[in-house]
N, C-alpha and C. Protein backbone atom coordinates (compact mmCIF):
# COMPACT_ATOMS: atom_id res chain seq x y z
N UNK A 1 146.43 92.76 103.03
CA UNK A 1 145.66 92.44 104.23
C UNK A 1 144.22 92.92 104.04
N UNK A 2 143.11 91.85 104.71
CA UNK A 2 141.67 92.50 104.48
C UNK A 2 142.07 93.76 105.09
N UNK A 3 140.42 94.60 104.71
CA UNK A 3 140.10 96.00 105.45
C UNK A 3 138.80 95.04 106.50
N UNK A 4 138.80 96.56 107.09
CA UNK A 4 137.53 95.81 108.25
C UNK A 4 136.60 95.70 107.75
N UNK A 5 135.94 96.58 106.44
CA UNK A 5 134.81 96.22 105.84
C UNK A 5 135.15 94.74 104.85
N UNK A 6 135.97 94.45 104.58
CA UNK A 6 136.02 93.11 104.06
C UNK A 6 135.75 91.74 105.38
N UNK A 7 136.12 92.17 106.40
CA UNK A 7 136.32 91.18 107.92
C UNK A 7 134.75 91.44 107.89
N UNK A 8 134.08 92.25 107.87
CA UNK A 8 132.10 92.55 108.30
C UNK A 8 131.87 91.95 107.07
N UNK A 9 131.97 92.24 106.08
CA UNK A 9 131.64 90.96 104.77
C UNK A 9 131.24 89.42 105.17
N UNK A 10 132.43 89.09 105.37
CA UNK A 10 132.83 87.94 105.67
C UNK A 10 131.81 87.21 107.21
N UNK A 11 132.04 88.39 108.38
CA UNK A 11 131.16 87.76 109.48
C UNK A 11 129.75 87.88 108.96
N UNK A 12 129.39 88.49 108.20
CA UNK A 12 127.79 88.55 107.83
C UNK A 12 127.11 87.36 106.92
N UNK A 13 128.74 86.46 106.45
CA UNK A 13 128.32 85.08 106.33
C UNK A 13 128.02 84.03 106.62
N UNK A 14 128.20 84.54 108.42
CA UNK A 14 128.37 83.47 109.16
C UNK A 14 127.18 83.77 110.47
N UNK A 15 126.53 82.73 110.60
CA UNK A 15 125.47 82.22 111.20
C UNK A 15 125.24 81.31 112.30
N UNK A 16 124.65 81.84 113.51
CA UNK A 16 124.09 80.70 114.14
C UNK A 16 122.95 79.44 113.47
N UNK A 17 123.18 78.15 113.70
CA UNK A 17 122.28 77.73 113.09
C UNK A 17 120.55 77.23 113.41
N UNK A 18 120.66 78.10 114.56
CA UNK A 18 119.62 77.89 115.10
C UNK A 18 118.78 79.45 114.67
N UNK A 19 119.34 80.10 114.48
CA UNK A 19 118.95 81.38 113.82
C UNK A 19 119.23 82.25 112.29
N UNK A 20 118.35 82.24 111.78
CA UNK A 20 118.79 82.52 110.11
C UNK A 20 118.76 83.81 110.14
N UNK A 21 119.84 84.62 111.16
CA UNK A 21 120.42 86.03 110.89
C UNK A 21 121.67 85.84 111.40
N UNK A 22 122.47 86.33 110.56
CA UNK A 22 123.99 86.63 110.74
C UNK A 22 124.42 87.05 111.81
N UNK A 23 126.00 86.68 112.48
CA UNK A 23 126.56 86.97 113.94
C UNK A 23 126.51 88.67 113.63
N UNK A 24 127.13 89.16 112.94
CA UNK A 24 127.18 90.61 112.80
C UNK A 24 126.15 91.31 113.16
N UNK A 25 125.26 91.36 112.00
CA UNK A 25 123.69 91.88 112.69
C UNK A 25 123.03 91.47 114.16
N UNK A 26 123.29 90.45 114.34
CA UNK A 26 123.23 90.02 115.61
C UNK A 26 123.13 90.98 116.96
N UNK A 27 124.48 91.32 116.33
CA UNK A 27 125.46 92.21 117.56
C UNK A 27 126.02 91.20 118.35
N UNK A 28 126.55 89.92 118.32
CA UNK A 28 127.67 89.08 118.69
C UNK A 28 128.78 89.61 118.67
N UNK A 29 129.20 90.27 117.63
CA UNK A 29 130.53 90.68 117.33
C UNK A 29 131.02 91.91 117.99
N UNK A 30 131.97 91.69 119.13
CA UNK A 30 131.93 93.21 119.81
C UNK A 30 133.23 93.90 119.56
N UNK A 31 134.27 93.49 118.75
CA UNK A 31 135.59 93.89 118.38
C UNK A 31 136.24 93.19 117.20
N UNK A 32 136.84 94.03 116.83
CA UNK A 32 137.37 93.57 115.40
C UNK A 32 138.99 94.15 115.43
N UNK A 33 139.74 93.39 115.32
CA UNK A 33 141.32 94.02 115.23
C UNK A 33 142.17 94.26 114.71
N UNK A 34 142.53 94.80 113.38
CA UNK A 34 143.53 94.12 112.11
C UNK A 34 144.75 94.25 112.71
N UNK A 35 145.99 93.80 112.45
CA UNK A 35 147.14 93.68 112.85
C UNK A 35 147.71 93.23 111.31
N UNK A 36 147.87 94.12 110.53
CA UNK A 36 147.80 93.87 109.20
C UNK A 36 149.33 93.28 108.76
N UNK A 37 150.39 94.11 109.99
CA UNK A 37 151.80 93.34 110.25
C UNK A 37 152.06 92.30 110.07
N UNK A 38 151.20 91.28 110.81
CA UNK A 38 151.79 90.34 111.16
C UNK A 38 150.31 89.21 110.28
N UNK A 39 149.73 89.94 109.70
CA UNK A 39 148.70 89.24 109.24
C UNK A 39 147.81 88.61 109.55
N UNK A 40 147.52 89.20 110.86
CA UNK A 40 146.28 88.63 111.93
C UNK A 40 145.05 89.52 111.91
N UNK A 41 144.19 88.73 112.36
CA UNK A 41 142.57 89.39 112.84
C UNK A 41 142.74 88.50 114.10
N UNK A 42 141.90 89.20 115.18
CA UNK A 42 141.56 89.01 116.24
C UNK A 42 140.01 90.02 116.36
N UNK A 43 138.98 88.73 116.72
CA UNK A 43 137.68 89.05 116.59
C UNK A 43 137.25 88.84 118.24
N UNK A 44 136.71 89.78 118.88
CA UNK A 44 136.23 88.75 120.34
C UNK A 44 134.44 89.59 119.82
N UNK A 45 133.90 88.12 120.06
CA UNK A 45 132.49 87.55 119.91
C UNK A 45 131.91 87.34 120.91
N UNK A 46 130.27 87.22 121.24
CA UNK A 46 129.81 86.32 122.15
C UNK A 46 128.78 85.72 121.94
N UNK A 47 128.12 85.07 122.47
CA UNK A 47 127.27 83.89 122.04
C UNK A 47 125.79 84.42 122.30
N UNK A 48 125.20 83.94 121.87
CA UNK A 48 123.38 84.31 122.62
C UNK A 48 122.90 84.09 123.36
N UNK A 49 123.90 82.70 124.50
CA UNK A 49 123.56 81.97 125.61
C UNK A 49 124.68 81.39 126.21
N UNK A 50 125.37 81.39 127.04
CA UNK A 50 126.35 80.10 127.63
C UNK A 50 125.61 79.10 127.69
N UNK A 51 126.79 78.19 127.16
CA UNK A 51 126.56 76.74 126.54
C UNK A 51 125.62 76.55 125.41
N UNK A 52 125.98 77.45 124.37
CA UNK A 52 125.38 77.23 123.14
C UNK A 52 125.83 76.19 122.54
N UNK A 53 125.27 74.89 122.16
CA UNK A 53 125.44 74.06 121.56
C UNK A 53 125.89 74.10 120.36
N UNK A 54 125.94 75.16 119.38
CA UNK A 54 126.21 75.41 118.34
C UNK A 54 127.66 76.44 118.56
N UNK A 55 128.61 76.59 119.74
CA UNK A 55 129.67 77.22 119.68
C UNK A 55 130.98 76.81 119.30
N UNK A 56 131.07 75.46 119.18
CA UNK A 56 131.95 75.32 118.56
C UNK A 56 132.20 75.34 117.21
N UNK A 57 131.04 74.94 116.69
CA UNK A 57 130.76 75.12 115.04
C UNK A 57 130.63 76.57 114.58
N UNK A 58 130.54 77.61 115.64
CA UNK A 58 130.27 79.04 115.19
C UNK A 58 131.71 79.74 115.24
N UNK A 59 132.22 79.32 116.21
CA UNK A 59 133.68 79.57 116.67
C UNK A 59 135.01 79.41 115.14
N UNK A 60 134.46 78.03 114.93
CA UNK A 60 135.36 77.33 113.52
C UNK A 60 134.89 78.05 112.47
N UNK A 61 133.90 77.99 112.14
CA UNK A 61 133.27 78.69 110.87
C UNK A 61 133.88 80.33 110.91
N UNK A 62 133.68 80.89 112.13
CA UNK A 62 134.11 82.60 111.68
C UNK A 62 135.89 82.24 111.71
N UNK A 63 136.46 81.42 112.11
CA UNK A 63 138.15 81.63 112.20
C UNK A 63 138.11 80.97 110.67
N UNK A 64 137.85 79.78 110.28
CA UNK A 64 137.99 79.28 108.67
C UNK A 64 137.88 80.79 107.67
N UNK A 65 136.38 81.00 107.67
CA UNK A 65 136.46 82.01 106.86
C UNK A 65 137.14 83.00 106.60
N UNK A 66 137.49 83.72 107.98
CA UNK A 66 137.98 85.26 108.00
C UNK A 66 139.65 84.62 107.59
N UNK A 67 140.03 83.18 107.74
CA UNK A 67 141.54 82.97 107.32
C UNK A 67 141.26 82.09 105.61
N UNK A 68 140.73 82.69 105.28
CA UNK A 68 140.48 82.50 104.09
C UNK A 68 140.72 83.75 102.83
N UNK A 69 140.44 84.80 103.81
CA UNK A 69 140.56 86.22 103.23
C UNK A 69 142.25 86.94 102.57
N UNK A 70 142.43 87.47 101.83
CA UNK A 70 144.16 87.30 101.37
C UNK A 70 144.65 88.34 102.28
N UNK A 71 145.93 87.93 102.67
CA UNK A 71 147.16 88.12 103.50
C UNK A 71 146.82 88.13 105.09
N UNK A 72 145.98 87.25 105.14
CA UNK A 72 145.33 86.84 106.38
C UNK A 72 145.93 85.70 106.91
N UNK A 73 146.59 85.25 107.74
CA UNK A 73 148.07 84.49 108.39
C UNK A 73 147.40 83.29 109.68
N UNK A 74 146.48 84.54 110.13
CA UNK A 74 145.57 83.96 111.50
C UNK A 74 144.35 84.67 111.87
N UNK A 75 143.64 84.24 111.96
CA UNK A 75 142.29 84.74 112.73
C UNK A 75 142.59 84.17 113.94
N UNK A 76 142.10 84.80 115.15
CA UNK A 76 142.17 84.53 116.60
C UNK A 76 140.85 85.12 117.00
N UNK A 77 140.13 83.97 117.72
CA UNK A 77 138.22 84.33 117.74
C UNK A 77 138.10 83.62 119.14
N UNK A 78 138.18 85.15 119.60
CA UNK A 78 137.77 84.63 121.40
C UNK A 78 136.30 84.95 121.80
N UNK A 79 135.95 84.13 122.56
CA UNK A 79 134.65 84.22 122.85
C UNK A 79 134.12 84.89 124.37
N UNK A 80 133.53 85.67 124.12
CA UNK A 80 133.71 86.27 125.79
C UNK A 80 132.07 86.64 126.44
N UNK A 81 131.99 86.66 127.41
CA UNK A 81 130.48 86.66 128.10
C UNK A 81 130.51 88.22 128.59
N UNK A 82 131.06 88.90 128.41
CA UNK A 82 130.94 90.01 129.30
C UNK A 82 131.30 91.03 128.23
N UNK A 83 130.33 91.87 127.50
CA UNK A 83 129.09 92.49 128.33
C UNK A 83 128.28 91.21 128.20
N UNK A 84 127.06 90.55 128.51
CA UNK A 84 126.59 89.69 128.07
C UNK A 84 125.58 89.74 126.80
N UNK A 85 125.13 89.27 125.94
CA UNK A 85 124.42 89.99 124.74
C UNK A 85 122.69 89.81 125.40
N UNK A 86 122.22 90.88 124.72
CA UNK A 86 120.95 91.01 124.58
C UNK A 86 120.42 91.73 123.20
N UNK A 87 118.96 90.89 123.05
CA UNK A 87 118.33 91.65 122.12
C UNK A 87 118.81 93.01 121.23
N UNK A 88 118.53 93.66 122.06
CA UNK A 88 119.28 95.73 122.01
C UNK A 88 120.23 95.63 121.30
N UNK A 89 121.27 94.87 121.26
CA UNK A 89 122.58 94.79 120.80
C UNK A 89 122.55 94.17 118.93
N UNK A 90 121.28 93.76 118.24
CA UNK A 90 121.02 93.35 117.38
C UNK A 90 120.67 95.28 116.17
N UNK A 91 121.37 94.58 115.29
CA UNK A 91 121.25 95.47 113.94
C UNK A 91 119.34 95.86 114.15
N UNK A 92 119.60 97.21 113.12
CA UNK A 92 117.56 97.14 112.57
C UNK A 92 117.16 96.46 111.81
N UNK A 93 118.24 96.13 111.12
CA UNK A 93 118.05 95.11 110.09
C UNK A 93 117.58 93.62 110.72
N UNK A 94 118.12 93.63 111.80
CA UNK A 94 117.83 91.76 112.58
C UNK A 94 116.80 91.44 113.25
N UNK A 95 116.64 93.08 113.41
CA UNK A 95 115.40 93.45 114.26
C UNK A 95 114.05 92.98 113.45
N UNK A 96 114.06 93.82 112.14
CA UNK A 96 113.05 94.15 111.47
C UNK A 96 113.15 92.42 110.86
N UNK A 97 114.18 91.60 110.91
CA UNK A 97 113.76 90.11 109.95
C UNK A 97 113.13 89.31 110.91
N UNK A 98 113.19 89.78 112.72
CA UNK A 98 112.40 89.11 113.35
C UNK A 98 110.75 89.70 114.02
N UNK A 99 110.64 91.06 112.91
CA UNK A 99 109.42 91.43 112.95
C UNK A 99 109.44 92.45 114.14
N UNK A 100 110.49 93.08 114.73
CA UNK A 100 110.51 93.71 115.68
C UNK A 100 110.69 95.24 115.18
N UNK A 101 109.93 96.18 116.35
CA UNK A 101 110.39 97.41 115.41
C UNK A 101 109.36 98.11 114.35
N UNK A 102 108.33 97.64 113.58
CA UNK A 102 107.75 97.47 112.95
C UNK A 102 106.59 98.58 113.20
């Protein structure tokens, strides 16, 4: 079964495409779950906006990948509004690629 640093690997490949920084750095990603039993991840995420046009394609892309990873059975990637995201919630790293911080 992945480790969680293999599951943060993996989300740091994956991208809004309206933004060329990763959901992770982001701070989208607010839970991570292994259930290494039964061979599941369960990720709950949230978006940068309700009704992001790009959520279903962001949604598919992090469940494809992370069930791509070995002895990985299911990814389960819920999407949730609450807390709601802001800025603050972004890496220094996401910060500093949008010049913030500086």
């Amino acid at each position: 079964m992945a480790t969680k640093e293999e599951v943060i690997g993996v989300l740091r490949k994956c991208y809004d495409p309206e933004i060329p920084i990763n959901i992770y750095d982001l701070g989208l990603v607010y839970n991570i779950d292994l259930k290494p039993d039964e061979g599941k991840i369960d990720v709950k995420m949230t978006l940068t906006a309700p009704g992001c046009p790009a959520s279903a394609y962001i949604h598919q892309d992090v469940k494809r990948k992370l069930e791509q990873l070995q002895g990985v059975k299911e990814a389960v990637v819920n999407i949730v509004w609450e807390p709601p995201w802001t800025p603050e919630m972004m890496s220094e790293t996401a910060k500093k690629q949008f010049g913030w911080g500086i």
